[in-house]
PDB file of N, CA and C in Angstrom:
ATOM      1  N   UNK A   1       0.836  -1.178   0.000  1.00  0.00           N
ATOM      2  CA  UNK A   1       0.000   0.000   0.000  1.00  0.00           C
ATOM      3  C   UNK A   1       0.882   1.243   0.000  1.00  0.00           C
ATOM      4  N   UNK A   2      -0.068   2.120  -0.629  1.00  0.00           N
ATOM      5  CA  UNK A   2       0.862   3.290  -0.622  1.00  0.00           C
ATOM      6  C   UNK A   2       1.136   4.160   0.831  1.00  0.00           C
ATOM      7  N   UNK A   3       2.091   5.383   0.721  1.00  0.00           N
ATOM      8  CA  UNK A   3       2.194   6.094   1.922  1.00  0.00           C
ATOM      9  C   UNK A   3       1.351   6.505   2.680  1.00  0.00           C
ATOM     10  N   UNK A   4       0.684   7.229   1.811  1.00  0.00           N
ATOM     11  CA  UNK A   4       0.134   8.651   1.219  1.00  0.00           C
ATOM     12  C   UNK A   4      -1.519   8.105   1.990  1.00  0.00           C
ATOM     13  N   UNK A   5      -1.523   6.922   1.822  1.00  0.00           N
ATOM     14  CA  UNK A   5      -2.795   6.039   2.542  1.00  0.00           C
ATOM     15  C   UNK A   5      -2.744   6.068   3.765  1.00  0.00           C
ATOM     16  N   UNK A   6      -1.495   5.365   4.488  1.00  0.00           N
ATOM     17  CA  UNK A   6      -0.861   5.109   5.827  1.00  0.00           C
ATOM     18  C   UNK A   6      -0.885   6.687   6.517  1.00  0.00           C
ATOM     19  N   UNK A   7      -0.660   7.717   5.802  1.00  0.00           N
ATOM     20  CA  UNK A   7      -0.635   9.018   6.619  1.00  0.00           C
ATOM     21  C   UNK A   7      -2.088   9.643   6.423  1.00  0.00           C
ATOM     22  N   UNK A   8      -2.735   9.400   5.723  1.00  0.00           N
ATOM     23  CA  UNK A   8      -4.161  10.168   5.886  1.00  0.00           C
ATOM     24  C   UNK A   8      -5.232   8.881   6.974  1.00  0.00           C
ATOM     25  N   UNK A   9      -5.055   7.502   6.855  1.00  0.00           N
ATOM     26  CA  UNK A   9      -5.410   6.646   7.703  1.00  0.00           C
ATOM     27  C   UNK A   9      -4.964   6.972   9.280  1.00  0.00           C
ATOM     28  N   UNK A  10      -3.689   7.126   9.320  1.00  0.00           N
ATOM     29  CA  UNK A  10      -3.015   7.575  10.764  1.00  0.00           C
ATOM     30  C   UNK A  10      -3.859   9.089  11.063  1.00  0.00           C
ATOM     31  N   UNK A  11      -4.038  10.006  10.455  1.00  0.00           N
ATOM     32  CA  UNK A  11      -4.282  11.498  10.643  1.00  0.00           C
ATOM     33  C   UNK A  11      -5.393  11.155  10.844  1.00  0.00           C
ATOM     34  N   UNK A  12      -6.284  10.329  10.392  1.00  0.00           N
ATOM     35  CA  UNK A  12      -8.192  10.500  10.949  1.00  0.00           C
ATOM     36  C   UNK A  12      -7.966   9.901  11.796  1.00  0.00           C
ATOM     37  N   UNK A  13      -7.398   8.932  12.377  1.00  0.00           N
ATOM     38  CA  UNK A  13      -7.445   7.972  13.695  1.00  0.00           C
ATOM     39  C   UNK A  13      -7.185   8.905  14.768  1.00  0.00           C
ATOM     40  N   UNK A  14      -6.051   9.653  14.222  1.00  0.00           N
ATOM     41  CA  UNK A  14      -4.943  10.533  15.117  1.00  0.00           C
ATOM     42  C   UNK A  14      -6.470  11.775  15.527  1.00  0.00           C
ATOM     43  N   UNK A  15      -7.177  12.153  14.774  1.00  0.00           N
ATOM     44  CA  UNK A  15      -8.332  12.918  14.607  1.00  0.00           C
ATOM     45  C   UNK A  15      -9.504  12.247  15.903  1.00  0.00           C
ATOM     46  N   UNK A  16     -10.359  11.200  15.072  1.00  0.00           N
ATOM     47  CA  UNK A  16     -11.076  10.416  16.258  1.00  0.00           C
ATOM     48  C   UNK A  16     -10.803  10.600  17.438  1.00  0.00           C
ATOM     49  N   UNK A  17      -9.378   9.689  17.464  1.00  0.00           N
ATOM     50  CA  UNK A  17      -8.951   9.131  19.122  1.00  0.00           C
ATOM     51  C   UNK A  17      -9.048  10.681  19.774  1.00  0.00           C
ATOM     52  N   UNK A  18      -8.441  11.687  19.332  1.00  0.00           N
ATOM     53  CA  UNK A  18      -8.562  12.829  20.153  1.00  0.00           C
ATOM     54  C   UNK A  18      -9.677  13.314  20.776  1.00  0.00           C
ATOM     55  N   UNK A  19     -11.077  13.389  19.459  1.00  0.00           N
ATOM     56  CA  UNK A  19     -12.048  13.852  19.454  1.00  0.00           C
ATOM     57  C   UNK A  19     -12.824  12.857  20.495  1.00  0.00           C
ATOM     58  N   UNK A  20     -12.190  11.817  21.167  1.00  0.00           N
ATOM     59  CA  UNK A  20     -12.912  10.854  21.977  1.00  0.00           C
ATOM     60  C   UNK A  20     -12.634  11.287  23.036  1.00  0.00           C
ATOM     61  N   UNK A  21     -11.590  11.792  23.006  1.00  0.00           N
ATOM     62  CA  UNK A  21     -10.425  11.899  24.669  1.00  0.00           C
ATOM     63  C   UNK A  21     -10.868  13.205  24.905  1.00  0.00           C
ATOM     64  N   UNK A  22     -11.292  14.297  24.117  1.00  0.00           N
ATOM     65  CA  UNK A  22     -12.078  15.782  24.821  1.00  0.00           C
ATOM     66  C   UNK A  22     -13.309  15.699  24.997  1.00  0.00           C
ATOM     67  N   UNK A  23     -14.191  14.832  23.836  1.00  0.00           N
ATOM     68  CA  UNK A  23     -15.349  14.463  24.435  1.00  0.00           C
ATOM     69  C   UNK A  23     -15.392  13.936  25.956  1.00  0.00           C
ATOM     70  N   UNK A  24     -14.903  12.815  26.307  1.00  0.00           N
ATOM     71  CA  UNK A  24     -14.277  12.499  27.842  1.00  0.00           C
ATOM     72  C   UNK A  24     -14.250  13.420  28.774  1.00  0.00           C
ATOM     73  N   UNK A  25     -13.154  13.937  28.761  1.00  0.00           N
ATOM     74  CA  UNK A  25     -12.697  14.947  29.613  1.00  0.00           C
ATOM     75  C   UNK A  25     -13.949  16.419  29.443  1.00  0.00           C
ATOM     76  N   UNK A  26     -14.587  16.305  28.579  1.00  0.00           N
ATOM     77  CA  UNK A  26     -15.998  17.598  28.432  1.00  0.00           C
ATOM     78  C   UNK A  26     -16.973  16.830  29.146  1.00  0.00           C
ATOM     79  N   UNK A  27     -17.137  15.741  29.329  1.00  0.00           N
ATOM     80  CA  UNK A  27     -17.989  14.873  29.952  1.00  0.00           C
ATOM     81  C   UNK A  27     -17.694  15.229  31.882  1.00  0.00           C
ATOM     82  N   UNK A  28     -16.228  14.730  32.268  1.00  0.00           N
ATOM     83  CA  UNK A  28     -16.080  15.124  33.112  1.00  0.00           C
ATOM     84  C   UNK A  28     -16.153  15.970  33.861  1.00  0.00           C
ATOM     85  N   UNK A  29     -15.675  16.920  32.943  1.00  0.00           N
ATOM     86  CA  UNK A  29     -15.797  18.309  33.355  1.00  0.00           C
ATOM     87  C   UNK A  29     -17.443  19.180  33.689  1.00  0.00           C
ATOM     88  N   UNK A  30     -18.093  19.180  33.016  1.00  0.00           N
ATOM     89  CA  UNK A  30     -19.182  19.386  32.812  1.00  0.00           C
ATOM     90  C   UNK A  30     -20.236  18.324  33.377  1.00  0.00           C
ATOM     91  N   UNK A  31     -20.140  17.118  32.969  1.00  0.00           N
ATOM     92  CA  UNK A  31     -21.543  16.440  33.736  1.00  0.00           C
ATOM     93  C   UNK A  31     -20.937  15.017  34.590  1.00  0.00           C
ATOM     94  N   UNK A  32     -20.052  15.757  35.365  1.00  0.00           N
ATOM     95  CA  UNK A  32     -19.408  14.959  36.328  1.00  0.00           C
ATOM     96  C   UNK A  32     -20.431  14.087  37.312  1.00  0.00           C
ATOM     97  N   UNK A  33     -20.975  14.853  37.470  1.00  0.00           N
ATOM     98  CA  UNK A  33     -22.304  14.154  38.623  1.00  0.00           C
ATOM     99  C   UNK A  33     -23.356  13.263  38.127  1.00  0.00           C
ATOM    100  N   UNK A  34     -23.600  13.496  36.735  1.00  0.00           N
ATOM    101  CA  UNK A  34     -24.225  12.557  36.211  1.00  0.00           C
ATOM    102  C   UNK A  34     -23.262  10.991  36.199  1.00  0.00           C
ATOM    103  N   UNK A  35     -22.177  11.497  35.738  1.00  0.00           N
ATOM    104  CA  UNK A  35     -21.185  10.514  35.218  1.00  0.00           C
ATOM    105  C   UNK A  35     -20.856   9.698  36.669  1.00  0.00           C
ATOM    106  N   UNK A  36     -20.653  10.234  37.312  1.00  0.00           N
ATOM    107  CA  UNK A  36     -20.220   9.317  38.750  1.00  0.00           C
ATOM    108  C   UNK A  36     -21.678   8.867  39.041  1.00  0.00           C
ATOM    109  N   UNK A  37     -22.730   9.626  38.984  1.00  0.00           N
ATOM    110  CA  UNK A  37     -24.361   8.514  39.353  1.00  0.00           C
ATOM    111  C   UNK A  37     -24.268   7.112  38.440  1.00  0.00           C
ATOM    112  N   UNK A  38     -24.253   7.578  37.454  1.00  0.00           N
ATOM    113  CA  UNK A  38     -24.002   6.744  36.277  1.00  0.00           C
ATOM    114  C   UNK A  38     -23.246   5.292  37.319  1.00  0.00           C
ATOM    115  N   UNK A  39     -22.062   5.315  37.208  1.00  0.00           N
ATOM    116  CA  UNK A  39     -21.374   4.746  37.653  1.00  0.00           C
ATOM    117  C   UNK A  39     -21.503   3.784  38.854  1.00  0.00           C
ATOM    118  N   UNK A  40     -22.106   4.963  39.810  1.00  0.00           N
ATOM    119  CA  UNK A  40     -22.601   4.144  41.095  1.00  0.00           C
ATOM    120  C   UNK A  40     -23.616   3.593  41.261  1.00  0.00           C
ATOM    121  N   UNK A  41     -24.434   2.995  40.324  1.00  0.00           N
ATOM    122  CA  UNK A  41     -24.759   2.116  40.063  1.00  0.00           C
ATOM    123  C   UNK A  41     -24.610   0.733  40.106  1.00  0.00           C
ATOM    124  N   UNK A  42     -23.776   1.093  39.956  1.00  0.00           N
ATOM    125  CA  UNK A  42     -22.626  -0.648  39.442  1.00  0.00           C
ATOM    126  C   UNK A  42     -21.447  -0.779  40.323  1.00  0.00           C
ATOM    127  N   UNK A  43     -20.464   0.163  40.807  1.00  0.00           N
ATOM    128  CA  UNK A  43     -19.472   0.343  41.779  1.00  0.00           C
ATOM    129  C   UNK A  43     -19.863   1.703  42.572  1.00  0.00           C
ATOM    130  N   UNK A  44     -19.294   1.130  44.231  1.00  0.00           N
ATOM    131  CA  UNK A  44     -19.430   1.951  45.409  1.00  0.00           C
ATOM    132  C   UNK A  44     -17.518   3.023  45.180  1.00  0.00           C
ATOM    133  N   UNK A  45     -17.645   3.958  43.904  1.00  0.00           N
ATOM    134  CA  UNK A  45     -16.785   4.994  44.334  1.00  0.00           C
ATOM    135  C   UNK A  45     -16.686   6.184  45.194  1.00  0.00           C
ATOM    136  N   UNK A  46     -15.368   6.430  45.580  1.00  0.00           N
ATOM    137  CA  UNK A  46     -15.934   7.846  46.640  1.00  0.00           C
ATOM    138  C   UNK A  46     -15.090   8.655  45.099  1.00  0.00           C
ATOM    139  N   UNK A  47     -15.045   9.936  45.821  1.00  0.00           N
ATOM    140  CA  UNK A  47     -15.125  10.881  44.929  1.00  0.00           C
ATOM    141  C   UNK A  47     -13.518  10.969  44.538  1.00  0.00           C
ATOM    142  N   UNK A  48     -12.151  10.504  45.452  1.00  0.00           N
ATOM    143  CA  UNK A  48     -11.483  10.346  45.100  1.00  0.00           C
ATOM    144  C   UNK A  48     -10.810   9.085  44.284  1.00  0.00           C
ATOM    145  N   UNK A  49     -11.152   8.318  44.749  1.00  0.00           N
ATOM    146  CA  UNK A  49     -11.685   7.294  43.860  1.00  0.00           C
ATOM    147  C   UNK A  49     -12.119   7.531  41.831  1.00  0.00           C
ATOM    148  N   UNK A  50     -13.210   7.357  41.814  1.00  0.00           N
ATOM    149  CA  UNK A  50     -13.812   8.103  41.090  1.00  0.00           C
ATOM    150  C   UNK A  50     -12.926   9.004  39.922  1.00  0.00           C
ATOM    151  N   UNK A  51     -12.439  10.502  40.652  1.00  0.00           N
ATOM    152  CA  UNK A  51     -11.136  11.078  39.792  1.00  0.00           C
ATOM    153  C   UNK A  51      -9.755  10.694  39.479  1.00  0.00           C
ATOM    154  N   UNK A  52      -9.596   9.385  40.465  1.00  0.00           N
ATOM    155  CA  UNK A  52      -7.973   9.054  40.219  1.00  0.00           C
ATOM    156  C   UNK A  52      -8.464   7.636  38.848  1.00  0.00           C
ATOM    157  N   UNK A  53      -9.349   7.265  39.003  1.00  0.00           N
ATOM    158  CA  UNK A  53      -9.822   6.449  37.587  1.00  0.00           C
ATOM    159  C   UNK A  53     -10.007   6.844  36.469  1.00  0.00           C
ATOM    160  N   UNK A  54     -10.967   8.346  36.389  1.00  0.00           N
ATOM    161  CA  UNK A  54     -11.013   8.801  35.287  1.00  0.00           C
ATOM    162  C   UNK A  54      -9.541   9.493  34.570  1.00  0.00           C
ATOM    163  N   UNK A  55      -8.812  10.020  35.721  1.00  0.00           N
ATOM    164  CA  UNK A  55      -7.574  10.751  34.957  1.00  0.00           C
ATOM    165  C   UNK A  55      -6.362   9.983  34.752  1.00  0.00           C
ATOM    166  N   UNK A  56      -6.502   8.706  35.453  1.00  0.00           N
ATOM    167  CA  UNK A  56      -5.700   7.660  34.760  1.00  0.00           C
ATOM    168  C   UNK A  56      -6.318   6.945  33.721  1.00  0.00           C
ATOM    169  N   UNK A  57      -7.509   6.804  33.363  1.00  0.00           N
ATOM    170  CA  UNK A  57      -7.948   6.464  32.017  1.00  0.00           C
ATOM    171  C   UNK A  57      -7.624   7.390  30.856  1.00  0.00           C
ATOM    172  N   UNK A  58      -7.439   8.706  31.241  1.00  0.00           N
ATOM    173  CA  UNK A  58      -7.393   9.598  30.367  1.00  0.00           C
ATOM    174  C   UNK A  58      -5.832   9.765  29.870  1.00  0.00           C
ATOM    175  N   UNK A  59      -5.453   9.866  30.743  1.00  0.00           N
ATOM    176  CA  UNK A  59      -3.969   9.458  30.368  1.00  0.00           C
ATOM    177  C   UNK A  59      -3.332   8.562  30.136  1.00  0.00           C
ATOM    178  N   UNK A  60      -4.016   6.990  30.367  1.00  0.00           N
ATOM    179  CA  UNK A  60      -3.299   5.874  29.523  1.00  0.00           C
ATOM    180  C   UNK A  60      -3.739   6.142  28.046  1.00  0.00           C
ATOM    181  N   UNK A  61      -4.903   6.510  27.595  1.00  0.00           N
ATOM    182  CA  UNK A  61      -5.952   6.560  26.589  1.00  0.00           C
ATOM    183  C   UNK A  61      -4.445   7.612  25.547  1.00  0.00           C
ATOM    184  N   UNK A  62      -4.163   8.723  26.138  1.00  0.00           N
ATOM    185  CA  UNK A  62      -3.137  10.191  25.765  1.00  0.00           C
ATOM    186  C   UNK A  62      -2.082   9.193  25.083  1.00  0.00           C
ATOM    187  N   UNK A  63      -1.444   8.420  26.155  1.00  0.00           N
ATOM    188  CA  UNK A  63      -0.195   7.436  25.859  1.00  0.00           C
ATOM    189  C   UNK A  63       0.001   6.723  24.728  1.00  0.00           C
ATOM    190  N   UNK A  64      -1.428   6.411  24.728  1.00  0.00           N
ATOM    191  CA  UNK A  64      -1.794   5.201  23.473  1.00  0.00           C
ATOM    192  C   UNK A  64      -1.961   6.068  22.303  1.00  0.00           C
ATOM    193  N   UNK A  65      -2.760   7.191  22.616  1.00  0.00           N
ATOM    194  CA  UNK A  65      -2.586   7.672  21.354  1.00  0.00           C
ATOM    195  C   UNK A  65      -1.318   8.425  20.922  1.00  0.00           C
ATOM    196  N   UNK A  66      -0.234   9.049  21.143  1.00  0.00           N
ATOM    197  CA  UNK A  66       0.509   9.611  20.848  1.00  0.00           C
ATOM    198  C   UNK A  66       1.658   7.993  20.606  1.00  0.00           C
ATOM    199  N   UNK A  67       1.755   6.975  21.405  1.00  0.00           N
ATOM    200  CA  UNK A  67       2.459   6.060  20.523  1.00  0.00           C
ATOM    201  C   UNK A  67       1.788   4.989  19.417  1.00  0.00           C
ATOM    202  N   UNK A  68       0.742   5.343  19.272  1.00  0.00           N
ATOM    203  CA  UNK A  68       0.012   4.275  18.130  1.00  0.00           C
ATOM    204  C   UNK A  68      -0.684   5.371  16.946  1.00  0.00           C
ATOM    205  N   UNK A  69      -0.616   6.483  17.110  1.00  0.00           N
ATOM    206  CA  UNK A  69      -0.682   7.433  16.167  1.00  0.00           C
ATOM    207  C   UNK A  69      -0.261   8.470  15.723  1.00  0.00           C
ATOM    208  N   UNK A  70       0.151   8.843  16.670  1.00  0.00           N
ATOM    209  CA  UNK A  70       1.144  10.357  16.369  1.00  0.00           C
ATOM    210  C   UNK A  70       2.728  10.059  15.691  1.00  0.00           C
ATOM    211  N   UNK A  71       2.988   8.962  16.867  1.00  0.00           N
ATOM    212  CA  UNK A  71       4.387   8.667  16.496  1.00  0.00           C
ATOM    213  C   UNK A  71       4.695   7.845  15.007  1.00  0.00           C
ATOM    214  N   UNK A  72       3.521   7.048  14.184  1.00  0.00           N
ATOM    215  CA  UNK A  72       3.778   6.691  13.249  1.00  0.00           C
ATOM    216  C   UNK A  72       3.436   7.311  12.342  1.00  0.00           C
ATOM    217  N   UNK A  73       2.794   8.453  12.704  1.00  0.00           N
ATOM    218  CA  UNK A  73       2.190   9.426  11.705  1.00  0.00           C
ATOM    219  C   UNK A  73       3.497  10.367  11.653  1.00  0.00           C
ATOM    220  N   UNK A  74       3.856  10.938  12.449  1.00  0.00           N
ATOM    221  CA  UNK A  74       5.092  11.765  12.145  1.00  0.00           C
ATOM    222  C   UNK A  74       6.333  10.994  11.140  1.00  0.00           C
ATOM    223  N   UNK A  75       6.676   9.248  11.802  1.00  0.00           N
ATOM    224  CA  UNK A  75       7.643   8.909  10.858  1.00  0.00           C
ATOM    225  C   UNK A  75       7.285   9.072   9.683  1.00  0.00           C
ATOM    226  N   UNK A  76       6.140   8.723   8.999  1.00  0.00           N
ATOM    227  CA  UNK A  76       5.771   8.853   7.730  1.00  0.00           C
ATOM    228  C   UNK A  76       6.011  10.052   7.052  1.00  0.00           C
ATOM    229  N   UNK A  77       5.607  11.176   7.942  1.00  0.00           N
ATOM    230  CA  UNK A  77       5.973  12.221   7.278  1.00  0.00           C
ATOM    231  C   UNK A  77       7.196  12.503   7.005  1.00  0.00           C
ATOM    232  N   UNK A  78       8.042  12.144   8.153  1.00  0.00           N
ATOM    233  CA  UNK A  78       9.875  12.323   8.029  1.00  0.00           C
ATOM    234  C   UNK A  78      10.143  11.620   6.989  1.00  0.00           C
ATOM    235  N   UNK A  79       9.301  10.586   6.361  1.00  0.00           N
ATOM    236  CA  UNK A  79      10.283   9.468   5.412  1.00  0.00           C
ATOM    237  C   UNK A  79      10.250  10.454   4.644  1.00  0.00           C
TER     238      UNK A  79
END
């Protein structure tokens, strides 16, 4: 396959995954209380709890995307 594929394939992913990870974090931010009701439902979190899950989800989520898309999207461009 060509490059030119591999870098516009990487750039919408690179696009998505982001647009998932501010949706997230706009979620949090904004309808936090829904989102933890939500939740407690199903698990007894306290509130610290609760934020040390979401902002380590958010930041493994960051990790993954900057080494499964950014970083192969940039080599491409360097080639």
């Amino acid at each position: 396959m060509e490059i030119d594929f591999w870098r516009q394939f990487l750039l919408y992913a690179l696009l998505i995954n982001y647009s998932i990870l501010l949706l997230w974090f706009l979620m949090i931010i904004f309808t936090r209380n829904w989102v933890k009701q939500l939740h407690g439902k199903w698990f007894q979190l306290s509130d610290v709890t609760f934020d040390a899950i979401h902002y380590g989800g958010m930041a493994f989520y960051k990790i993954g995307i900057l080494l499964f898309n950014l970083t192969p999207l940039l080599t491409l461009y360097l080639m």
